[in-house]
N, C-alpha and C. Protein backbone atom coordinates (compact mmCIF):
# COMPACT_ATOMS: atom_id res chain seq x y z
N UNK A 1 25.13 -4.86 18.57
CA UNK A 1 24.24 -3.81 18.09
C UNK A 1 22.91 -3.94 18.85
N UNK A 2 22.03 -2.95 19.25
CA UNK A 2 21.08 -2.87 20.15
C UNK A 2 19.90 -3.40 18.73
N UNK A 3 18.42 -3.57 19.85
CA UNK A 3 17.43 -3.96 19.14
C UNK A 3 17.33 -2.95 18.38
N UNK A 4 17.21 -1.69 18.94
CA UNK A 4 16.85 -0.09 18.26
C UNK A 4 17.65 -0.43 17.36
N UNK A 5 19.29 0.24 17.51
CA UNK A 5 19.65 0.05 16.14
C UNK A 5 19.79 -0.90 14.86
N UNK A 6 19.19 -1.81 14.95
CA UNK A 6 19.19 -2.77 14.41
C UNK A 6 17.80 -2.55 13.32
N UNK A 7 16.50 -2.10 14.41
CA UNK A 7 15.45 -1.89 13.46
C UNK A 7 15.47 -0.54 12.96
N UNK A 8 16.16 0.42 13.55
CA UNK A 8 16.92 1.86 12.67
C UNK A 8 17.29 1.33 11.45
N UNK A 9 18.20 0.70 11.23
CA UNK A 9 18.52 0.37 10.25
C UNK A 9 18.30 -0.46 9.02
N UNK A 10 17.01 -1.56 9.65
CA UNK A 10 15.99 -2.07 8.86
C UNK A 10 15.54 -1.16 7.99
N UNK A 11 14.70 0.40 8.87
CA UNK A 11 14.05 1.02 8.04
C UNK A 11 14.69 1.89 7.26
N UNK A 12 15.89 2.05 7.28
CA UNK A 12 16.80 2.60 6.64
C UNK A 12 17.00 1.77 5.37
N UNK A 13 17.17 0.68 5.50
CA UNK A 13 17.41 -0.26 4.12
C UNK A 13 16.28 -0.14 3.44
N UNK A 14 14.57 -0.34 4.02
CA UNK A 14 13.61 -0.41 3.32
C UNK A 14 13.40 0.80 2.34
N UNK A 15 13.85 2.06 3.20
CA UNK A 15 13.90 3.56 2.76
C UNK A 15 14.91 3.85 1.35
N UNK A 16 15.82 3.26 1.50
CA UNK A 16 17.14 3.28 0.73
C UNK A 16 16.84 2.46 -0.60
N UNK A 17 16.11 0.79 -0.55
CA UNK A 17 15.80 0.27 -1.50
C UNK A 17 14.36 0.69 -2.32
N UNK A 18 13.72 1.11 -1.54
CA UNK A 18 12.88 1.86 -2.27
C UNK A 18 13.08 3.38 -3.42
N UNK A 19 13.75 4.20 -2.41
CA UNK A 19 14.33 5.46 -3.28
C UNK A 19 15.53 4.74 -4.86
N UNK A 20 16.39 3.53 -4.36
CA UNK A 20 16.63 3.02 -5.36
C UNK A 20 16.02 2.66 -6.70
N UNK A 21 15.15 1.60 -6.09
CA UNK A 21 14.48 1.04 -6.99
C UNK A 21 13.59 2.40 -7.85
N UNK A 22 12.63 2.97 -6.90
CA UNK A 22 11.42 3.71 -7.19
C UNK A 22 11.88 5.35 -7.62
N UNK A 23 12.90 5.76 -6.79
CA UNK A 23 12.77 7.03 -6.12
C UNK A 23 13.09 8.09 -7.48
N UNK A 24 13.45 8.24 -8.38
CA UNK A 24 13.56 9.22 -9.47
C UNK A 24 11.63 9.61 -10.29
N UNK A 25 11.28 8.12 -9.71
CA UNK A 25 9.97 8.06 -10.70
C UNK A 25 8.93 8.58 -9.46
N UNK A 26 9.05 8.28 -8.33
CA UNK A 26 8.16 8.96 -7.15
C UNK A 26 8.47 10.12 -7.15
N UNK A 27 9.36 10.32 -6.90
CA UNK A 27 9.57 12.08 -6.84
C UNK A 27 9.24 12.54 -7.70
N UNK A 28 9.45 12.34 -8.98
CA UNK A 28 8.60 12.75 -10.27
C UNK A 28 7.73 13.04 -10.28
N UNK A 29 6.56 11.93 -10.23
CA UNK A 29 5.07 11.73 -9.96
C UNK A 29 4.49 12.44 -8.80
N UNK A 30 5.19 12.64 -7.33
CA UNK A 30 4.58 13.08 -6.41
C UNK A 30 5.42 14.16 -5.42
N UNK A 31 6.39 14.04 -5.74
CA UNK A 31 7.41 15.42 -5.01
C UNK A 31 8.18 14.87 -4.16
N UNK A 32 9.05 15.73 -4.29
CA UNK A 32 10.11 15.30 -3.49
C UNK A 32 9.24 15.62 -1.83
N UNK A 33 8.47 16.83 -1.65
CA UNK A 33 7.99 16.54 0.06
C UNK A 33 6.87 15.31 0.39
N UNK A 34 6.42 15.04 -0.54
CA UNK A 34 4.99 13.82 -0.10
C UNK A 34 6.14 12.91 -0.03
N UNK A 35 7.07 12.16 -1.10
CA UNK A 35 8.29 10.98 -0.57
C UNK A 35 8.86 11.80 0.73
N UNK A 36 9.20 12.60 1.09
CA UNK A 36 10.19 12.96 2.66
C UNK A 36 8.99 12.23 3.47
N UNK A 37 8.01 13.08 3.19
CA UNK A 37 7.06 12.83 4.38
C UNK A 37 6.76 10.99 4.60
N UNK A 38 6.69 10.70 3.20
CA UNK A 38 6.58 8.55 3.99
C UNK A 38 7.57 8.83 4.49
N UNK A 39 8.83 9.00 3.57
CA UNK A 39 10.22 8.42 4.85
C UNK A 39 10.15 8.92 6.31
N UNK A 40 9.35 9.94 6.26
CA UNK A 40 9.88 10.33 8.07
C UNK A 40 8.22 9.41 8.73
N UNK A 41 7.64 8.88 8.65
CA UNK A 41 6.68 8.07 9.02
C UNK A 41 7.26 6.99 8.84
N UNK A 42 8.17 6.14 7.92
CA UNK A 42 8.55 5.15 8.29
C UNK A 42 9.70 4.85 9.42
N UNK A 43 10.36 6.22 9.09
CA UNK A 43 11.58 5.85 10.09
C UNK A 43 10.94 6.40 11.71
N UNK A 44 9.77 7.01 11.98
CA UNK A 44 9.34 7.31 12.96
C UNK A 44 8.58 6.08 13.37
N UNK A 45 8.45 5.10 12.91
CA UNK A 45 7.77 4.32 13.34
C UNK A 45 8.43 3.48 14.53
N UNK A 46 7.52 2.48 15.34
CA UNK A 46 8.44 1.55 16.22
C UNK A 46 8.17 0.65 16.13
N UNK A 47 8.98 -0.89 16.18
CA UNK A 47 8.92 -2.21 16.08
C UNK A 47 7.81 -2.50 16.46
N UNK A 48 7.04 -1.90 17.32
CA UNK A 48 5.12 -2.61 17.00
C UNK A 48 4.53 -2.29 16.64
N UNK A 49 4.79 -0.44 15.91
CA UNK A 49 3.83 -0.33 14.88
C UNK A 49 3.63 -1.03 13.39
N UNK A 50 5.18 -1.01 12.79
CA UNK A 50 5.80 -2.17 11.78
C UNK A 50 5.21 -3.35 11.67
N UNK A 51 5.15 -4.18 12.93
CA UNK A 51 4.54 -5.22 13.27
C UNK A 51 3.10 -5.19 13.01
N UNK A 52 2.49 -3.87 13.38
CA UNK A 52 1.09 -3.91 13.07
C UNK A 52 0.81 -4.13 11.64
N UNK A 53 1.77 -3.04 10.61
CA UNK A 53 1.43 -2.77 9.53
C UNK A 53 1.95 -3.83 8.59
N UNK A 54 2.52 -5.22 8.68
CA UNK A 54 2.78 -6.14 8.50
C UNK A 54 1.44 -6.76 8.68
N UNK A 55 0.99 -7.15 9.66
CA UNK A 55 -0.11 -7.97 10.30
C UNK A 55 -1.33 -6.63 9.16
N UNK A 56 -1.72 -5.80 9.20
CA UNK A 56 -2.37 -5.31 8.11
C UNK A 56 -2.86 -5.86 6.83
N UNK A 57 -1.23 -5.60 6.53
CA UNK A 57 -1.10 -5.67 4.70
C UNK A 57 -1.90 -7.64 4.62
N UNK A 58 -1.09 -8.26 5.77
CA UNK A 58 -1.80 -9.55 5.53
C UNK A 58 -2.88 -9.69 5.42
N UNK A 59 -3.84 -8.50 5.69
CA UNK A 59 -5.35 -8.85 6.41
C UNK A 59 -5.84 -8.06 5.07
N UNK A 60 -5.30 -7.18 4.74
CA UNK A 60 -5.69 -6.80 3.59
C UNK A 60 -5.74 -7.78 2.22
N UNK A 61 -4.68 -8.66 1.86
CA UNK A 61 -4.90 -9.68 1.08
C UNK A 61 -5.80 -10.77 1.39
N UNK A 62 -5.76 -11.20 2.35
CA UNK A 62 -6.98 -12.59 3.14
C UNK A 62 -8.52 -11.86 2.48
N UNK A 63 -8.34 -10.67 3.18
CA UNK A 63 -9.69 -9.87 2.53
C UNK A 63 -9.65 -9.93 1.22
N UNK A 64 -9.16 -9.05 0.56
CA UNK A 64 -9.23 -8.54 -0.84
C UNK A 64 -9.09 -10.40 -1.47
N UNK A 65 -8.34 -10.98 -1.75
CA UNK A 65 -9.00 -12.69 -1.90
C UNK A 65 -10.17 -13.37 -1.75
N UNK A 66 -10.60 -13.18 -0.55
CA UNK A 66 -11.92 -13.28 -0.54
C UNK A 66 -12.85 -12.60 -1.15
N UNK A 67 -12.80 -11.28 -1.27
CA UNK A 67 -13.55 -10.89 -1.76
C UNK A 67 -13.61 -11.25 -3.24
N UNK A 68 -12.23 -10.94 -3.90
CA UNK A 68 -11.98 -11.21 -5.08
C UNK A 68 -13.00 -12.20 -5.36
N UNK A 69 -13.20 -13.39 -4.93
CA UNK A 69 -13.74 -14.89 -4.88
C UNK A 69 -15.29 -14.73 -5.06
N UNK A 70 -15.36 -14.14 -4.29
CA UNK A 70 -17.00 -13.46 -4.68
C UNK A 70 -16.88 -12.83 -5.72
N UNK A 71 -16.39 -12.42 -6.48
CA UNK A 71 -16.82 -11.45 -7.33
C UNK A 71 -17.78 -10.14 -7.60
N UNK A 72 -17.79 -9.55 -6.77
CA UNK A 72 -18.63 -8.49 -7.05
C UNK A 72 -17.89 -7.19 -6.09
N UNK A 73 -17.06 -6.29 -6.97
CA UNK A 73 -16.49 -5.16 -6.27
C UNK A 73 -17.18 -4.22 -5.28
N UNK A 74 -18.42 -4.37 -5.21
CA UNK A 74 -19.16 -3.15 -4.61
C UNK A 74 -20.18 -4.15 -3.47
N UNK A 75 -19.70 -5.65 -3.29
CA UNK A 75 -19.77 -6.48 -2.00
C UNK A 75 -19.26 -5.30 -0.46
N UNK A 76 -19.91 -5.49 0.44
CA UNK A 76 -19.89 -5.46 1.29
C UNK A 76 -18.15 -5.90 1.97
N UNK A 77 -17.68 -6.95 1.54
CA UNK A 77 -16.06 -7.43 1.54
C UNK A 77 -15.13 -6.58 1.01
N UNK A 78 -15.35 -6.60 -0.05
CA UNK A 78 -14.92 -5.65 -1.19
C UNK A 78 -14.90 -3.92 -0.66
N UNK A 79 -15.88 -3.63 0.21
CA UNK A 79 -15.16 -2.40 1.01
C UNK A 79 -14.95 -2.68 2.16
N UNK A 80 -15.07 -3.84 2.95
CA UNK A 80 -14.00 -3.90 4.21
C UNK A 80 -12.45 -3.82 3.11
N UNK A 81 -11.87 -4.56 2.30
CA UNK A 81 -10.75 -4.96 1.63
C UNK A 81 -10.40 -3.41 1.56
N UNK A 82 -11.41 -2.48 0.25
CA UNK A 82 -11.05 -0.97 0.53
C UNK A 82 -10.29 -0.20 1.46
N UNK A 83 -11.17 -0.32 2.62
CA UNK A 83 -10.91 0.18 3.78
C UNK A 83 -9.94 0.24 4.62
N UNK A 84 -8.99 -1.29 4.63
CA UNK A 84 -8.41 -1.90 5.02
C UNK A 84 -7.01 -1.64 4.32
N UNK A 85 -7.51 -1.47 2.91
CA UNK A 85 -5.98 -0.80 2.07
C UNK A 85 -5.94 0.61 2.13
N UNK A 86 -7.09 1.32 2.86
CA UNK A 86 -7.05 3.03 2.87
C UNK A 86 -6.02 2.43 4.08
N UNK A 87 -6.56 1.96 5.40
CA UNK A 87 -5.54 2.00 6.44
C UNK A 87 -4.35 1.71 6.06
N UNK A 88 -3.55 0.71 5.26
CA UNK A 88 -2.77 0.17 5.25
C UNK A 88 -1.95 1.69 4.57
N UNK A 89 -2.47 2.35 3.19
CA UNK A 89 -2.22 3.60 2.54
C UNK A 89 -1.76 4.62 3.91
N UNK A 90 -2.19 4.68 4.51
CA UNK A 90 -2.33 5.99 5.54
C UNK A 90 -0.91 5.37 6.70
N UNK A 91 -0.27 4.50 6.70
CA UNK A 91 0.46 3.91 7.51
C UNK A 91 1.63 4.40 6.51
N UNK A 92 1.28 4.67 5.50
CA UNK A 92 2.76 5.30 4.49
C UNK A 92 2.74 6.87 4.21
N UNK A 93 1.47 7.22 4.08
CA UNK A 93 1.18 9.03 3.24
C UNK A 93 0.99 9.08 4.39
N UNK A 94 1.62 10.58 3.78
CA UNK A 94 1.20 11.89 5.04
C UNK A 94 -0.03 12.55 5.22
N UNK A 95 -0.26 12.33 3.58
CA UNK A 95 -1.57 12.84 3.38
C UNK A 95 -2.55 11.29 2.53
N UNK A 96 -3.96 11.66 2.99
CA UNK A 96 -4.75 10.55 2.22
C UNK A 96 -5.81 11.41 1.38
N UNK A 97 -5.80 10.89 0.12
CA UNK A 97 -7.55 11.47 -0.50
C UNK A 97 -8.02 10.38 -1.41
N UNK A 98 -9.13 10.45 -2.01
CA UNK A 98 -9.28 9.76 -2.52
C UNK A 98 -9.43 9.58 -3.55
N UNK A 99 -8.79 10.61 -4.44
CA UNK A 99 -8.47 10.84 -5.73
C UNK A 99 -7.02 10.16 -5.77
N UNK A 100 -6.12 10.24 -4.63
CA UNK A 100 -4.76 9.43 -4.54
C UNK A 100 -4.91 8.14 -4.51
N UNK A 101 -5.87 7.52 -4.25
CA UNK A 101 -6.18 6.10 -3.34
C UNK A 101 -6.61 5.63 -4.84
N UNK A 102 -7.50 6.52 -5.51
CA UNK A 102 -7.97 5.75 -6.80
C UNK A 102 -6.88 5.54 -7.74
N UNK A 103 -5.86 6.47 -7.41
CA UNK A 103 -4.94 6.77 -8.37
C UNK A 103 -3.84 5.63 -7.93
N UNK A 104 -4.11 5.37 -7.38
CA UNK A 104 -2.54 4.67 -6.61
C UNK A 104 -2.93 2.56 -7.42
N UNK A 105 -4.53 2.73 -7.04
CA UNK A 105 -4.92 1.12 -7.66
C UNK A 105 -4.77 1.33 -9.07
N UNK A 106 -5.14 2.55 -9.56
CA UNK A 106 -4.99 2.55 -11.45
C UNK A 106 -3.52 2.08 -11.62
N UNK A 107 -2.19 2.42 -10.93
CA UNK A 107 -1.31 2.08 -10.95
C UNK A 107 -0.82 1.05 -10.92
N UNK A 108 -1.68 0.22 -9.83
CA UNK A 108 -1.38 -1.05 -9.83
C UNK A 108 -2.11 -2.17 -11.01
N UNK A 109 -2.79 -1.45 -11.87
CA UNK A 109 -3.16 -2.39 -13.24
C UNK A 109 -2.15 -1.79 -14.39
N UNK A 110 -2.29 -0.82 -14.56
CA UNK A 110 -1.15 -0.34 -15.43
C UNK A 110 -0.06 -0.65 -15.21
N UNK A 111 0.91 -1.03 -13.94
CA UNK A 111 2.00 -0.76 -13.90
C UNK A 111 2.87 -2.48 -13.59
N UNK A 112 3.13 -3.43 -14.63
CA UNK A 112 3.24 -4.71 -14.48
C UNK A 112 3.83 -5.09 -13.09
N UNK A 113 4.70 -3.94 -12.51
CA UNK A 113 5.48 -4.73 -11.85
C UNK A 113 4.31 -4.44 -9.97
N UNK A 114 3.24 -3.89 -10.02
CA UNK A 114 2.26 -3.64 -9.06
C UNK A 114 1.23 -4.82 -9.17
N UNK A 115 0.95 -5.16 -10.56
CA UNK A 115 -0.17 -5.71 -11.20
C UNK A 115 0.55 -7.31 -10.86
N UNK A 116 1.63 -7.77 -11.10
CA UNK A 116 2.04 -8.58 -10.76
C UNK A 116 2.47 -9.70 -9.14
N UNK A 117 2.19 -8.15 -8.14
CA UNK A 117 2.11 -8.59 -6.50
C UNK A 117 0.53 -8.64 -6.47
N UNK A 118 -0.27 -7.73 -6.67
CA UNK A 118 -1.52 -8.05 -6.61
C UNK A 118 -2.21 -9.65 -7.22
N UNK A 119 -1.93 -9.75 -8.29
CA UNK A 119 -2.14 -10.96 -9.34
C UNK A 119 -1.72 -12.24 -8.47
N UNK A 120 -0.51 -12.31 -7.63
CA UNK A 120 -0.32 -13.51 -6.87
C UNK A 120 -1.50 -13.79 -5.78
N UNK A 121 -2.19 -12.61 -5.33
CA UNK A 121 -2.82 -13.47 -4.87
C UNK A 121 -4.11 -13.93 -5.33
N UNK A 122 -4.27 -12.89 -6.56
CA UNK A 122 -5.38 -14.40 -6.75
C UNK A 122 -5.34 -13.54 -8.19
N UNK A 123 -4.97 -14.02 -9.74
CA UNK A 123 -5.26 -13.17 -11.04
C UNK A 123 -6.33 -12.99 -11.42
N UNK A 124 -6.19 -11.38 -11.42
CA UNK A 124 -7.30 -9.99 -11.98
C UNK A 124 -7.28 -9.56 -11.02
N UNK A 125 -6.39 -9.74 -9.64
CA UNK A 125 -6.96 -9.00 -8.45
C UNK A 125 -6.64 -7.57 -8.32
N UNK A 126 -5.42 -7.16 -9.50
CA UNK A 126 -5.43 -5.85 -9.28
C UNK A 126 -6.71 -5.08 -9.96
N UNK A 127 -6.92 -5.66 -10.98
CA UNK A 127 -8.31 -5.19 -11.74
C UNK A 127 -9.49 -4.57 -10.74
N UNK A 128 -9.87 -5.88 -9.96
CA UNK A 128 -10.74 -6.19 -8.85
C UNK A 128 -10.88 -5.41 -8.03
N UNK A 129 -9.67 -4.75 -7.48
CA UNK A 129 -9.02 -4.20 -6.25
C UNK A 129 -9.44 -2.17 -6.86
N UNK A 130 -8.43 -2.34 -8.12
CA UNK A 130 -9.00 -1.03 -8.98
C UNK A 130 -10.64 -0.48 -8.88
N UNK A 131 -11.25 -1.59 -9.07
CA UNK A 131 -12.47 -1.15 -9.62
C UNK A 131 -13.14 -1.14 -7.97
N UNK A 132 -13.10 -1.89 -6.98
CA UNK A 132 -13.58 -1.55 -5.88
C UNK A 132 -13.72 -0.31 -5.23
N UNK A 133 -12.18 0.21 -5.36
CA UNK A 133 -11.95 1.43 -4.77
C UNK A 133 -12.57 2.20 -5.49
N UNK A 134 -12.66 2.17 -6.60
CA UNK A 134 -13.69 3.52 -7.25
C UNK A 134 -14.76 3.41 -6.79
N UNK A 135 -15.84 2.23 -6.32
CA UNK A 135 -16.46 2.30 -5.81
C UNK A 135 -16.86 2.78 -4.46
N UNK A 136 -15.94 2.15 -3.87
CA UNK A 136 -15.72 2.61 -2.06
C UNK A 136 -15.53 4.42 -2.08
N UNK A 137 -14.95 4.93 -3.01
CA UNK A 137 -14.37 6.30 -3.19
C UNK A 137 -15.27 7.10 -3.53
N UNK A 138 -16.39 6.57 -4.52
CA UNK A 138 -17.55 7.56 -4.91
C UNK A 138 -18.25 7.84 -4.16
């Protein structure tokens, strides 16, 4: 099997376990065209953009940790961390605003099983993370 098809089919699994897991309640919440549209950005992607957005999401937690650590959401860190999760956001939506962006961290305190990846890296960080972006957003 070639490299291509091989990472074709990576993003095919990621695409597939997601609509599994998620996909009755996304489409719900946001339509069936905003979900087409990630999937065709993920599967349009190429093994070094992936790579980038991997190397991202990491940089986004190192940040958002740190900042967390400081404590104070409306730190200077605390909107690099923002910023850094708008990019990371925009590597999935087709579209970005920031009524979505606020909406997407409320989710991740409300929603245990969001609140629970955030929380590993450091607990209250989805709280933290929530309340930043409202800041960064206003």
């Amino acid at each position: 099997m070639s490299e291509n098809k091989e990472f074709d089919d990576f993003k095919q699994k990621l695409i597939d376990g997601n609509e599994e897991q998620y996909g009755d309640e996304i489409r719900n919440k946001y339509g069936n065209d905003a979900v087409d549209r990630s999937d065709a950005k993920i599967k349009g992607m190429k093994k070094e953009q992936y790579a980038e957005v991997e190397k991202l999401s990491q940089e986004v937690n190192e940040t958002l940790k740190a900042a967390f650590e400081q404590g104070d959401p409306s730190s200077e860190l605390a909107k690099k961390a923002c910023e850094l999760h708008k990019r990371w956001l925009c590597c999935f939506w087709a579209d970005y605003s920031k009524t979505a962006h606020i909406g997407v961290t409320q989710m991740y305190v409300d929603d245990v099983r969001f609140t629970k990846y955030y929380d590993k890296i450091a607990p209250g960080c989805a709280v933290f993370l929530r309340d930043a972006v409202k800041i960064f957003c206003s």
